[in-house]
N, C-alpha and C. Protein backbone atom coordinates (compact mmCIF):
# COMPACT_ATOMS: atom_id res chain seq x y z
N UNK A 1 -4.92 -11.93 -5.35
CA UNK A 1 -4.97 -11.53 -3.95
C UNK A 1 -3.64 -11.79 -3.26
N UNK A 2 -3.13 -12.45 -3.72
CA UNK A 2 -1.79 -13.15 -3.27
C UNK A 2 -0.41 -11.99 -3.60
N UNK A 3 -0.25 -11.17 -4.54
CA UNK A 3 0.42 -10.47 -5.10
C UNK A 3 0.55 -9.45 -3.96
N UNK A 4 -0.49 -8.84 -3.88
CA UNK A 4 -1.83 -7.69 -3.37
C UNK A 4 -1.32 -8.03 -1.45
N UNK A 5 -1.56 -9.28 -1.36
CA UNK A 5 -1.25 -9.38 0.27
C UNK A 5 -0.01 -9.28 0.31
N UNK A 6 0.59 -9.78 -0.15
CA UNK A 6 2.48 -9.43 -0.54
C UNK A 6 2.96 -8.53 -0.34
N UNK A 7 2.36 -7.20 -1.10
CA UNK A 7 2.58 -5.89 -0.80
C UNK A 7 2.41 -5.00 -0.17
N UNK A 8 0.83 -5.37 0.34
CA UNK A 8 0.26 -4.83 1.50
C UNK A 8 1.19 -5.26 3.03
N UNK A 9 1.46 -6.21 2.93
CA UNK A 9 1.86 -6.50 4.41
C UNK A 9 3.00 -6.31 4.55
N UNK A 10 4.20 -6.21 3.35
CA UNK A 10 5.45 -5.84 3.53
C UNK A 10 5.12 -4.02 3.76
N UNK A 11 4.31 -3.56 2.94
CA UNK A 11 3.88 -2.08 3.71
C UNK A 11 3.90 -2.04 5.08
N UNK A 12 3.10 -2.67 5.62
CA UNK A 12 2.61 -2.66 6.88
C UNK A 12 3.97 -3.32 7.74
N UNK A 13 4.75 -3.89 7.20
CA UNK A 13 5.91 -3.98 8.08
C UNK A 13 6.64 -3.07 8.20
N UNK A 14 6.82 -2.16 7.17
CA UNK A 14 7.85 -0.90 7.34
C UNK A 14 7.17 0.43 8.03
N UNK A 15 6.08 0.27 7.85
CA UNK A 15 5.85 0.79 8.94
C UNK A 15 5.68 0.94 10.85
N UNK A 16 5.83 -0.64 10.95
CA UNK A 16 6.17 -1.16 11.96
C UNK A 16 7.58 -0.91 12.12
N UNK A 17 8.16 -1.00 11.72
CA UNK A 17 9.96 -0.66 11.25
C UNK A 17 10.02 1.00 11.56
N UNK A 18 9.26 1.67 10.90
CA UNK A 18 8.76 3.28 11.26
C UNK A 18 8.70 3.50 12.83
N UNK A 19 7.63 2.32 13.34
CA UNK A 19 7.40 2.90 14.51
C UNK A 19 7.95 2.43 15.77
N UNK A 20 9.22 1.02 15.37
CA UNK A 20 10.00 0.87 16.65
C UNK A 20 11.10 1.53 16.84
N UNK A 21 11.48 2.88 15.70
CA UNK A 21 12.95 3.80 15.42
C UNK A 21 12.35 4.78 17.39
N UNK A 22 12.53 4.05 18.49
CA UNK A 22 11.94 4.97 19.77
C UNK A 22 13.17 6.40 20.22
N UNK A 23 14.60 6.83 19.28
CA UNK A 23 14.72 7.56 19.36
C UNK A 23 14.79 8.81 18.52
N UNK A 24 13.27 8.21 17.52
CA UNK A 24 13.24 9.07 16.14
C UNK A 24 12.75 9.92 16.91
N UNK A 25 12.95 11.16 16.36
CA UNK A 25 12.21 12.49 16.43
C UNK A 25 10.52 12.82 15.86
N UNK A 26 10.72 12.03 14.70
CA UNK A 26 9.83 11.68 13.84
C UNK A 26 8.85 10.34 13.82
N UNK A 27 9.58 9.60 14.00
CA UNK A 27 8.55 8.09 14.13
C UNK A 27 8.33 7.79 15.38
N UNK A 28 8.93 6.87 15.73
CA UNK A 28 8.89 6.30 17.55
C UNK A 28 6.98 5.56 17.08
N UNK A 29 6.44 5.27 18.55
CA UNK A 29 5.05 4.65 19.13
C UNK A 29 3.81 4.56 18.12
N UNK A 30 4.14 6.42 17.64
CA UNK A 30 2.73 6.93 17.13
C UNK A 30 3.01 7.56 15.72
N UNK A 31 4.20 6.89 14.94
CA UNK A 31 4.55 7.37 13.82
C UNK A 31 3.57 6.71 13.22
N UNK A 32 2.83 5.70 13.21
CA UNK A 32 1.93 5.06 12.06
C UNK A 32 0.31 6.60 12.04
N UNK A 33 0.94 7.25 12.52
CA UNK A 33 -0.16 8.29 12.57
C UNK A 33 0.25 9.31 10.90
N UNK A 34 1.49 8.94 11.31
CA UNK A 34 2.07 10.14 10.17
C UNK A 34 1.97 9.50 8.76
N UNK A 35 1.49 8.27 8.69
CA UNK A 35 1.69 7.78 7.09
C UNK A 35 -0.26 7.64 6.84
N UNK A 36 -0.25 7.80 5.21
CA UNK A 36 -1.54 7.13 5.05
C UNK A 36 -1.11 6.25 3.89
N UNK A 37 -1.75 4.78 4.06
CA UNK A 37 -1.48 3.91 2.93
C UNK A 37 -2.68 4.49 1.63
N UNK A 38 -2.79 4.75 0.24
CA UNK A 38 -3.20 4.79 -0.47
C UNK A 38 -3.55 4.20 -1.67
N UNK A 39 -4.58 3.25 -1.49
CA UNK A 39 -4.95 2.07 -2.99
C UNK A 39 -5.65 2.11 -4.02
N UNK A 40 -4.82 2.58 -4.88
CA UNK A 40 -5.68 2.80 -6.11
C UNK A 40 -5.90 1.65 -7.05
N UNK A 41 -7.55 1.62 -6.97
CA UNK A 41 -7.94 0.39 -8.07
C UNK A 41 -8.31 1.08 -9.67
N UNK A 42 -7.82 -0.04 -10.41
CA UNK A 42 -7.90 0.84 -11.69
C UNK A 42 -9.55 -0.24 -12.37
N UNK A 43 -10.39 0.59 -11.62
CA UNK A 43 -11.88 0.03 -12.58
C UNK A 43 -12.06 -1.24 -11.39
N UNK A 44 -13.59 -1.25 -10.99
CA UNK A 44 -14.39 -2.16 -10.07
C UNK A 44 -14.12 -2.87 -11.17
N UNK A 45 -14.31 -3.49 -12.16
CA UNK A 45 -14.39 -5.09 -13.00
C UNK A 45 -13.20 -5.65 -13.31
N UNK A 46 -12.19 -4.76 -12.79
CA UNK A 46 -11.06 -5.35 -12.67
C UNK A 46 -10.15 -5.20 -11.64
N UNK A 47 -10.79 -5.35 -10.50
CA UNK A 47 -10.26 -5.55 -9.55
C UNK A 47 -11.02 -7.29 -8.81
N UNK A 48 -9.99 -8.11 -8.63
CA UNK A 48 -10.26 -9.65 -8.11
C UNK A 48 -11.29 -9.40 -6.99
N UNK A 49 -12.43 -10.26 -7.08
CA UNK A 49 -13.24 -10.39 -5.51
C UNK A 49 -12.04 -10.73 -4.07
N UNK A 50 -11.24 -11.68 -4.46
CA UNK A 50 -10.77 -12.11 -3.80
C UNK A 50 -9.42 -10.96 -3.10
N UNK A 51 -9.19 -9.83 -3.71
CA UNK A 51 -7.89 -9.04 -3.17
C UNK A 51 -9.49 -8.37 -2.53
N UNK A 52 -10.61 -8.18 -3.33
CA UNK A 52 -11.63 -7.60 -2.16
C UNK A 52 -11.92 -7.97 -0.90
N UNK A 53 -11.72 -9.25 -1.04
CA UNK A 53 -11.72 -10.22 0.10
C UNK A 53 -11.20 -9.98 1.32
N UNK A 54 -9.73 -9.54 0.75
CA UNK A 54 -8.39 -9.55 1.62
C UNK A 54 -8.92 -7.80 2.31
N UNK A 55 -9.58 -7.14 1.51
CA UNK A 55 -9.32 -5.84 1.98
C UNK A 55 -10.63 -6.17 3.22
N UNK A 56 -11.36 -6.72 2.67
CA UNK A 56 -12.62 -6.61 3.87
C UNK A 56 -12.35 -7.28 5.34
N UNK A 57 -11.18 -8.09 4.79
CA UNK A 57 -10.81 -8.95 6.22
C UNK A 57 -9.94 -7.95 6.72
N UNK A 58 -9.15 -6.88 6.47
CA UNK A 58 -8.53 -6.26 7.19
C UNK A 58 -9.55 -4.57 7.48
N UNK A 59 -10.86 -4.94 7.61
CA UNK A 59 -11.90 -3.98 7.55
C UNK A 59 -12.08 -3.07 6.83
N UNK A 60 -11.03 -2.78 5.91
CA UNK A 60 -11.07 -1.52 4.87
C UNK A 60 -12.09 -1.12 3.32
N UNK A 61 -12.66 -2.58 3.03
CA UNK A 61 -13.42 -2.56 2.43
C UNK A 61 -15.04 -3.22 2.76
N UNK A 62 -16.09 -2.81 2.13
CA UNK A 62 -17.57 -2.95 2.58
C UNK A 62 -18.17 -3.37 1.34
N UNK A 63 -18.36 -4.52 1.11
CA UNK A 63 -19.33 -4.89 -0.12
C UNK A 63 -20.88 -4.40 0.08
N UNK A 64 -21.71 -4.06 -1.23
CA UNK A 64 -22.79 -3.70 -1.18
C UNK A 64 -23.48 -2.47 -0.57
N UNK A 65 -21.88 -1.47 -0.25
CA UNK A 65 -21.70 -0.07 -0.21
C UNK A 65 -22.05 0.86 -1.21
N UNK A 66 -21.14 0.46 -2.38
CA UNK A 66 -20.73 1.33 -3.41
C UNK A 66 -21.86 1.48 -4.70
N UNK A 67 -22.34 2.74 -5.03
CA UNK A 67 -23.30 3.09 -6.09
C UNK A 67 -22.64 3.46 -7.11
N UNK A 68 -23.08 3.13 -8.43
CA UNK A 68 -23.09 3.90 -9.50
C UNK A 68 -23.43 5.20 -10.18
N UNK A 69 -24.48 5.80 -9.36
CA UNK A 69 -24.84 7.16 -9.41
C UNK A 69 -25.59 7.47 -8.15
N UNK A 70 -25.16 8.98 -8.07
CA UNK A 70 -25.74 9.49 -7.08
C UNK A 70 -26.06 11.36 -7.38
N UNK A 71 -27.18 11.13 -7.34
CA UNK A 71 -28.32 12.39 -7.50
C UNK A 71 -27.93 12.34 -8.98
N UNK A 72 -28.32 11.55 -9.91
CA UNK A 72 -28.72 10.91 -11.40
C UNK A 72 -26.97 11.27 -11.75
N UNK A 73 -25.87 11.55 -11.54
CA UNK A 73 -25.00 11.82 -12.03
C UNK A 73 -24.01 10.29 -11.59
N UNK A 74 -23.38 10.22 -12.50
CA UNK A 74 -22.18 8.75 -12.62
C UNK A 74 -20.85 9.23 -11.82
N UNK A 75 -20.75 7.96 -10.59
CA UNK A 75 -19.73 7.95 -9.75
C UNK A 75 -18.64 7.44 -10.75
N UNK A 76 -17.24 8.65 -10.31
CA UNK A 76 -15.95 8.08 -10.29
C UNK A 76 -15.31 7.27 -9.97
N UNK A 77 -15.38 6.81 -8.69
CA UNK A 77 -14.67 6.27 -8.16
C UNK A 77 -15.67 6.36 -6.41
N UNK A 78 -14.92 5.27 -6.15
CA UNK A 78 -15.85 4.74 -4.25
C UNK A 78 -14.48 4.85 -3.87
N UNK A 79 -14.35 5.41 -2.78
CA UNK A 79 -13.71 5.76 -1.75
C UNK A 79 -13.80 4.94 -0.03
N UNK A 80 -13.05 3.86 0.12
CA UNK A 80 -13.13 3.81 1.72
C UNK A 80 -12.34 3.68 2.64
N UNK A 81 -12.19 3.92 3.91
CA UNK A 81 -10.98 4.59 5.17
C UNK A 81 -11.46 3.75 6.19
N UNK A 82 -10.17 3.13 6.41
CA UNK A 82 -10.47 2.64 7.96
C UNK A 82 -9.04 2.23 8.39
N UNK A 83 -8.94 2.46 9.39
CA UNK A 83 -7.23 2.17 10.03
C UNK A 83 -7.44 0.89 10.70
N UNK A 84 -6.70 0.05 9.66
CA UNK A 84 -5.98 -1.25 9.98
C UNK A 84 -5.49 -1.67 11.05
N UNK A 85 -6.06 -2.49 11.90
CA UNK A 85 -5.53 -3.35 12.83
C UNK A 85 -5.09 -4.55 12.76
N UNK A 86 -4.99 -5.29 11.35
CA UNK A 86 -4.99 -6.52 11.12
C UNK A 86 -4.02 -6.30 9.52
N UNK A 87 -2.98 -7.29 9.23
CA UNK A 87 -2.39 -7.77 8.53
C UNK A 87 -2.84 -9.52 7.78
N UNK A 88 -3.03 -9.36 6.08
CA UNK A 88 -3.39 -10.79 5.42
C UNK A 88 -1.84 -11.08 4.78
N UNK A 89 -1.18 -12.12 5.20
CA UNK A 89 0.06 -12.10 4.35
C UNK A 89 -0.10 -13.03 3.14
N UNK A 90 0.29 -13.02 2.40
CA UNK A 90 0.98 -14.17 1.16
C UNK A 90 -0.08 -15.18 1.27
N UNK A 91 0.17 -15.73 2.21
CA UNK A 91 -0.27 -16.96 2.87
C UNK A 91 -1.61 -17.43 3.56
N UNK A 92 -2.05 -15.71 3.53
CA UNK A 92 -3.27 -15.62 3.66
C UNK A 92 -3.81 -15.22 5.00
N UNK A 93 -3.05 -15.34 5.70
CA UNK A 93 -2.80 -15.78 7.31
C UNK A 93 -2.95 -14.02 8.07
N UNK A 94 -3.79 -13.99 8.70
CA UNK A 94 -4.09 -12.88 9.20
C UNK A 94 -2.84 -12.77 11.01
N UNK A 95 -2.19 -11.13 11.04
CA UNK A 95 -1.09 -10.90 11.72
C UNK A 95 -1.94 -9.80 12.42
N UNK A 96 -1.79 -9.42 13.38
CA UNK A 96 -1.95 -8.08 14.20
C UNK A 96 -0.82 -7.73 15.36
N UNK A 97 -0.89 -7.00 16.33
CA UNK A 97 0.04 -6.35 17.27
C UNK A 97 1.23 -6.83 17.49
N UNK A 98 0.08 -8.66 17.54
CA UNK A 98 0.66 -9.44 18.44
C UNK A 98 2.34 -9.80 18.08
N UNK A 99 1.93 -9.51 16.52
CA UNK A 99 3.32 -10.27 15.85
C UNK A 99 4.21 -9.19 15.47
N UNK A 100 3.85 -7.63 16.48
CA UNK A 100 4.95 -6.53 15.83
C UNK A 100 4.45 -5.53 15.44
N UNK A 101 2.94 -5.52 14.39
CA UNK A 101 2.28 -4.94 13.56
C UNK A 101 1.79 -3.45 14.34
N UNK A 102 1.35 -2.56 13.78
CA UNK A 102 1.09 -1.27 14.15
C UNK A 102 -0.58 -1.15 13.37
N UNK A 103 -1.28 -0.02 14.27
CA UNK A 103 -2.40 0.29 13.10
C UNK A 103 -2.10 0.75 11.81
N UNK A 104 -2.75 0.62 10.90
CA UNK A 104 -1.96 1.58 9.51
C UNK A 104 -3.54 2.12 9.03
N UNK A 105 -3.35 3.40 8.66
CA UNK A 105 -4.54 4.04 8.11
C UNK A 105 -4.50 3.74 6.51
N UNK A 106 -5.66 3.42 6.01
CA UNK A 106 -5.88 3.21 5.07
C UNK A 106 -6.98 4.34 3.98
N UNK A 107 -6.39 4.46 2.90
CA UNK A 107 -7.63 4.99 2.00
C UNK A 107 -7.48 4.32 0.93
N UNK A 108 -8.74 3.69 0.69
CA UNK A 108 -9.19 2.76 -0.79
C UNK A 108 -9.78 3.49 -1.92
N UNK A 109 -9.10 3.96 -2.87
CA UNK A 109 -10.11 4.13 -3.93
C UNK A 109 -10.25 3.27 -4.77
N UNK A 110 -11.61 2.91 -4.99
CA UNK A 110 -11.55 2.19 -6.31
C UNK A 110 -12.13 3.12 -7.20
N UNK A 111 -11.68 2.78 -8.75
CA UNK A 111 -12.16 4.04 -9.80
C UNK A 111 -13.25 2.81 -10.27
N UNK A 112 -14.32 3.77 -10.95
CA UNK A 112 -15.58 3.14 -11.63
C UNK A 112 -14.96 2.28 -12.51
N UNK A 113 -14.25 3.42 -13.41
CA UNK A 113 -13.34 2.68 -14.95
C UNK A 113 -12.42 2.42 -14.90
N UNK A 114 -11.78 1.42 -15.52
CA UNK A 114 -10.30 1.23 -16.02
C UNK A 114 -10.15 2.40 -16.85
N UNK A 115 -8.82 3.37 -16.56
CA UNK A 115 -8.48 4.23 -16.70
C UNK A 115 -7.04 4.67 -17.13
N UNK A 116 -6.47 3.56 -16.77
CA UNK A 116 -4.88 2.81 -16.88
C UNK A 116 -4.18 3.45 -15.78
N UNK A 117 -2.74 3.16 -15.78
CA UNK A 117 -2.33 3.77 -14.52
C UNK A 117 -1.58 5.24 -14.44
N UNK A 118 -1.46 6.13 -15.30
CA UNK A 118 -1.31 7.32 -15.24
C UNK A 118 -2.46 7.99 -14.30
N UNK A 119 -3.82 7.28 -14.60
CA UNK A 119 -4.81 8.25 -14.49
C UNK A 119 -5.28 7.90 -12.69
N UNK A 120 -4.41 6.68 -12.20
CA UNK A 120 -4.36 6.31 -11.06
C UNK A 120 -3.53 7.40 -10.38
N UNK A 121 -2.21 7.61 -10.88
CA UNK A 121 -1.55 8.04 -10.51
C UNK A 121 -2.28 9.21 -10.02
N UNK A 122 -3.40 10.07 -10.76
CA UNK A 122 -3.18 11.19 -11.02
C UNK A 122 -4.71 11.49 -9.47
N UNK A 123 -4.96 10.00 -9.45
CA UNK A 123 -6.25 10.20 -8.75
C UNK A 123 -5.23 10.87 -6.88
N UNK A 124 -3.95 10.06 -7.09
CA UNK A 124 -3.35 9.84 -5.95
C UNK A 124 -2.61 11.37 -5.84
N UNK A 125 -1.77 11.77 -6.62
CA UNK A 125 -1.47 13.27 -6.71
C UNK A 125 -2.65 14.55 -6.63
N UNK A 126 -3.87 14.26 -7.39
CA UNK A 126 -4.52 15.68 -7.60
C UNK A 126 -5.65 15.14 -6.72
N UNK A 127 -6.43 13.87 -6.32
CA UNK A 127 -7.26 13.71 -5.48
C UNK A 127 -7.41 14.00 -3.82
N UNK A 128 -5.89 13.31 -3.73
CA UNK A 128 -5.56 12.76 -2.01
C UNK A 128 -4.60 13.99 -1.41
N UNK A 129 -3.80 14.14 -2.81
CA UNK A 129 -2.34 14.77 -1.97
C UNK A 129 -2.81 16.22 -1.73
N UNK A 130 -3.42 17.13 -2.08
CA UNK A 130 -3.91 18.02 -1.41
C UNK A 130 -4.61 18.55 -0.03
N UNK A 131 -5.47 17.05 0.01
CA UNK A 131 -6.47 16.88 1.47
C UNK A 131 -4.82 16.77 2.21
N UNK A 132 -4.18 15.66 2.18
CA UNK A 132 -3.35 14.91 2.86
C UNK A 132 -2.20 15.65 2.97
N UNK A 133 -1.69 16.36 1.78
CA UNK A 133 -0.65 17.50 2.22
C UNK A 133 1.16 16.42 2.72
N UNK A 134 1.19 15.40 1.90
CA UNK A 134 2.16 14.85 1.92
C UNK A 134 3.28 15.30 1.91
N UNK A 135 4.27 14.95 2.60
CA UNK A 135 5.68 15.63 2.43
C UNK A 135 6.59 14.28 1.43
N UNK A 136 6.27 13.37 1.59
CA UNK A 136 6.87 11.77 0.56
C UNK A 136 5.46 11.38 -0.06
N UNK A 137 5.40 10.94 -1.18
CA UNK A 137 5.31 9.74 -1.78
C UNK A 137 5.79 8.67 -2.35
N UNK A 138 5.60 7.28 -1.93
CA UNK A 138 5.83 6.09 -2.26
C UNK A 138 5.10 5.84 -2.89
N UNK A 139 5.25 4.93 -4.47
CA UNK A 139 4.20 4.65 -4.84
C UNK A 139 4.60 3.14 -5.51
N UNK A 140 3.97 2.02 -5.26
CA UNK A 140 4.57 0.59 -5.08
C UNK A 140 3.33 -0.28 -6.38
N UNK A 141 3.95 -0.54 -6.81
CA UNK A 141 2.66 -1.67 -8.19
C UNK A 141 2.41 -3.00 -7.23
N UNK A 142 1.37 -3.44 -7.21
CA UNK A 142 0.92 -4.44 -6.53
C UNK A 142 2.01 -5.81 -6.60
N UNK A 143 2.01 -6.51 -5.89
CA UNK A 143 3.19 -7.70 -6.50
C UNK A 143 4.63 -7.18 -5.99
N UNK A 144 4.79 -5.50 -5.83
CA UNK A 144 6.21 -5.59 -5.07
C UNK A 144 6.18 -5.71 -3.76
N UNK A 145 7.20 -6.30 -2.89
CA UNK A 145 7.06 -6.37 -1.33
C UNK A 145 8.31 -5.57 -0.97
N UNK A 146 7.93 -4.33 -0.73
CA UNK A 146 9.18 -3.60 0.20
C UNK A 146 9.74 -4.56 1.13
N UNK A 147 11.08 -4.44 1.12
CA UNK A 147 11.71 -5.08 2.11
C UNK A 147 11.65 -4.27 3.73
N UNK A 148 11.78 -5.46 4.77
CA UNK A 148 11.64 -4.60 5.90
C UNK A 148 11.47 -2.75 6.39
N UNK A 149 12.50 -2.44 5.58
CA UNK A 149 13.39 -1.36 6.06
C UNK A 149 12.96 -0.27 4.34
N UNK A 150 12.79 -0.77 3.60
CA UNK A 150 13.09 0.17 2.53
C UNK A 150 12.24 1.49 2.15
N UNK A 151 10.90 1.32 2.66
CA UNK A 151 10.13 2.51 2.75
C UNK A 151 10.57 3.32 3.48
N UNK A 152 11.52 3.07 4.49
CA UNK A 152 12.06 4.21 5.68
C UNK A 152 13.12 4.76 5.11
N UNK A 153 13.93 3.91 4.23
CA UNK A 153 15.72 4.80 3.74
C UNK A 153 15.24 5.15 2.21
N UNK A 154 13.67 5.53 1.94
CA UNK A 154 13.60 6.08 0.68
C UNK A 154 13.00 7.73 1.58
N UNK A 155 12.37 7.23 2.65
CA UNK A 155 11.63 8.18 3.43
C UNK A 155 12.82 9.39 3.68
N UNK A 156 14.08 8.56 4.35
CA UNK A 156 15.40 9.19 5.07
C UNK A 156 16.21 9.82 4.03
N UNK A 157 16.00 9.42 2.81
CA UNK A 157 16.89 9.76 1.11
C UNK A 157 16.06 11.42 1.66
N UNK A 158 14.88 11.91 1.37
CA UNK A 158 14.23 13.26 1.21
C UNK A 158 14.20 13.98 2.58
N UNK A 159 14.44 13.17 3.62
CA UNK A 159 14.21 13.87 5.40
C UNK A 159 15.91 14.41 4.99
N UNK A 160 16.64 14.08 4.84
CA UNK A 160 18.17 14.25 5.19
C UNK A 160 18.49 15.56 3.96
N UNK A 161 18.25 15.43 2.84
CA UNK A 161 18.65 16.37 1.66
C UNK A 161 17.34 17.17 1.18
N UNK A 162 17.02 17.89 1.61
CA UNK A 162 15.81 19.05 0.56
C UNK A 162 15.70 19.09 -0.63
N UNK A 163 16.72 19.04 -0.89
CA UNK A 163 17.27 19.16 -2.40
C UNK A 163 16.74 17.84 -3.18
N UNK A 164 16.45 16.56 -2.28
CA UNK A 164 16.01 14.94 -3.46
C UNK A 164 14.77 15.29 -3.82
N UNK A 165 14.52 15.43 -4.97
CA UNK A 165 13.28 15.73 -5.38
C UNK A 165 11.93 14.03 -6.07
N UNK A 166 13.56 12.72 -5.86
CA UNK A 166 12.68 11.31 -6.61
C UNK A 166 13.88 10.88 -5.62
N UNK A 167 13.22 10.01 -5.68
CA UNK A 167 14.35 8.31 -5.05
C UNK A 167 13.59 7.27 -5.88
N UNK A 168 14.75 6.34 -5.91
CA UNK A 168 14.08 4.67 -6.43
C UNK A 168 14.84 3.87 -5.86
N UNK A 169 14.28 2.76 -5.20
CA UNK A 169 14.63 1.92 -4.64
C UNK A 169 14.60 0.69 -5.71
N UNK A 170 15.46 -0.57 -4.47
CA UNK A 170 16.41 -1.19 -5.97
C UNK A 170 15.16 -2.21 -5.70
N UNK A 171 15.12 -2.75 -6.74
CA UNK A 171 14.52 -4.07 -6.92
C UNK A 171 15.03 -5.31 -7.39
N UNK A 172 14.91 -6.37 -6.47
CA UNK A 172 15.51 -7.87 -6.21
C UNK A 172 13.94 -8.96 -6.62
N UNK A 173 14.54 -9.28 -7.60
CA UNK A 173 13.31 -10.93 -7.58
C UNK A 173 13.90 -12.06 -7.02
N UNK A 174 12.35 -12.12 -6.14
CA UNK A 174 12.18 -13.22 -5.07
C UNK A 174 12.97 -14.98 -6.22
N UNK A 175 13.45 -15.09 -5.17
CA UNK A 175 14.42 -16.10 -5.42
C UNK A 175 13.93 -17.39 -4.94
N UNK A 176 12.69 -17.59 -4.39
CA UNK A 176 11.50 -18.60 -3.99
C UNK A 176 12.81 -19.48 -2.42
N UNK A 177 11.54 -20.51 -2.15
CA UNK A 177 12.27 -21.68 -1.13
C UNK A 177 13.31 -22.18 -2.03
N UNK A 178 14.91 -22.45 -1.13
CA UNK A 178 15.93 -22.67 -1.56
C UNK A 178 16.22 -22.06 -2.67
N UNK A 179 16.08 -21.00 -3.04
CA UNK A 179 16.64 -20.45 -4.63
C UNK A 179 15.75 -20.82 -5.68
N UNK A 180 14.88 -21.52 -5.43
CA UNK A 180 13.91 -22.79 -6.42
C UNK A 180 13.71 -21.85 -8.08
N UNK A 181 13.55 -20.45 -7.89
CA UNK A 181 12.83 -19.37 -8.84
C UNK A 181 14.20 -19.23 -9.43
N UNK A 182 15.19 -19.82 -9.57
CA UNK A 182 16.57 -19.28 -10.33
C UNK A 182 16.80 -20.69 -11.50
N UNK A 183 16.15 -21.40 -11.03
CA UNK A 183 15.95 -22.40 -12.19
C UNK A 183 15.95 -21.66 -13.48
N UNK A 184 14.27 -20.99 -13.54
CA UNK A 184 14.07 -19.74 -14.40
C UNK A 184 14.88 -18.87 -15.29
N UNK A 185 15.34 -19.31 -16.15
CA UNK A 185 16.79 -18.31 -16.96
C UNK A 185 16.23 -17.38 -16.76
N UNK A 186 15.08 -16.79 -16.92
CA UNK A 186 14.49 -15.18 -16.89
C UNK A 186 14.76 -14.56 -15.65
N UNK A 187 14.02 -15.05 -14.13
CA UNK A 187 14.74 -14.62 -12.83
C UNK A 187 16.43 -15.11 -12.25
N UNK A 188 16.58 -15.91 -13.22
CA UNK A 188 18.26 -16.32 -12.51
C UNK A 188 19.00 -14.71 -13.70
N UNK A 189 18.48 -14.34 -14.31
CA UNK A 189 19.72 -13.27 -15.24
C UNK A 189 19.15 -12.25 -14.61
């Protein structure tokens, strides 16, 4: 859950970051209108109670919702939406307005099966992106935390050139309190 809040809330900061740009054309007040966050779980038995936890405290998820079949045929995947008013960080520690934060719309899928993550991918391209009609996708593995700003200058890489058809943004390991994680020959190289 800890990974999971990590990523979620550095989301939810760049989009806050999205929506204080007040002489965007594009973002400004009510840009958190223009994004939808999208979570793909790969298989209910492997997904932690506890990142369930985190989702229900930020209202997006409903235990004792979700069926296994419906009209005798076997569910894919449970689906649930609710726009976020509340941030769980790292730490566990629940953030809203007060501290900056914006609403963020949410859609949860969880898949029935572990499926691996191509087939996640594919729930997010051939499921969502049609309804949703995306002009970007970001697509982030649990455990990374966009930095402030970086969902917006991957956003600004494809707004500025027609022509970018991928961006990748760089990735830095967390270097813990005082550097502490560079001890680590593996994160110090």
């Amino acid at each position: 859950e800890k990974l999971f809040a990590r990523t979620m809330h550095g989301v939810m900061q760049n989009i806050a970051y999205m929506c204080s740009l007040k002489k965007s054309a594009m973002w400004g007040e009510d840009g958190w209108k223009r994004v939808v966050v999208c979570i793909v779980a790969d298989g209910c038995n492997h997904v932690s109670s506890r990142t369930l936890s985190v989702l229900a405290a930020m209202g997006v998820y409903q235990e004792g919702v979700r069926q296994t079949e419906v009209q005798g045929k076997p569910v894919q995947a449970h689906i649930y939406e609710y726009t976020a008013q509340v941030s769980v960080t790292r730490n566990m520690k629940m953030l809203s307005k007060e501290r900056g934060l914006v609403p963020v719309q949410i859609l949860f899928c969880m898949k029935e099966n572990n499926q691996k993550k191509i087939n996640s991918h594919r729930w997010c391209f051939n499921a969502f992106g049609p309804v949703l009609q995306p002009k970007v996708y970001v697509l982030l593995d649990v455990g990374t935390k966009p930095c402030s700003r970086s969902i917006y200058r991957l956003w600004e890489a494809f707004d500025r050139d027609a022509n970018v058809g991928g961006a990748c943004g760089e990735i830095v390991a967390l270097k813990g309190k005082l550097w502490h994680g560079l001890v680590n020959p593996l994160v110090a190289a």
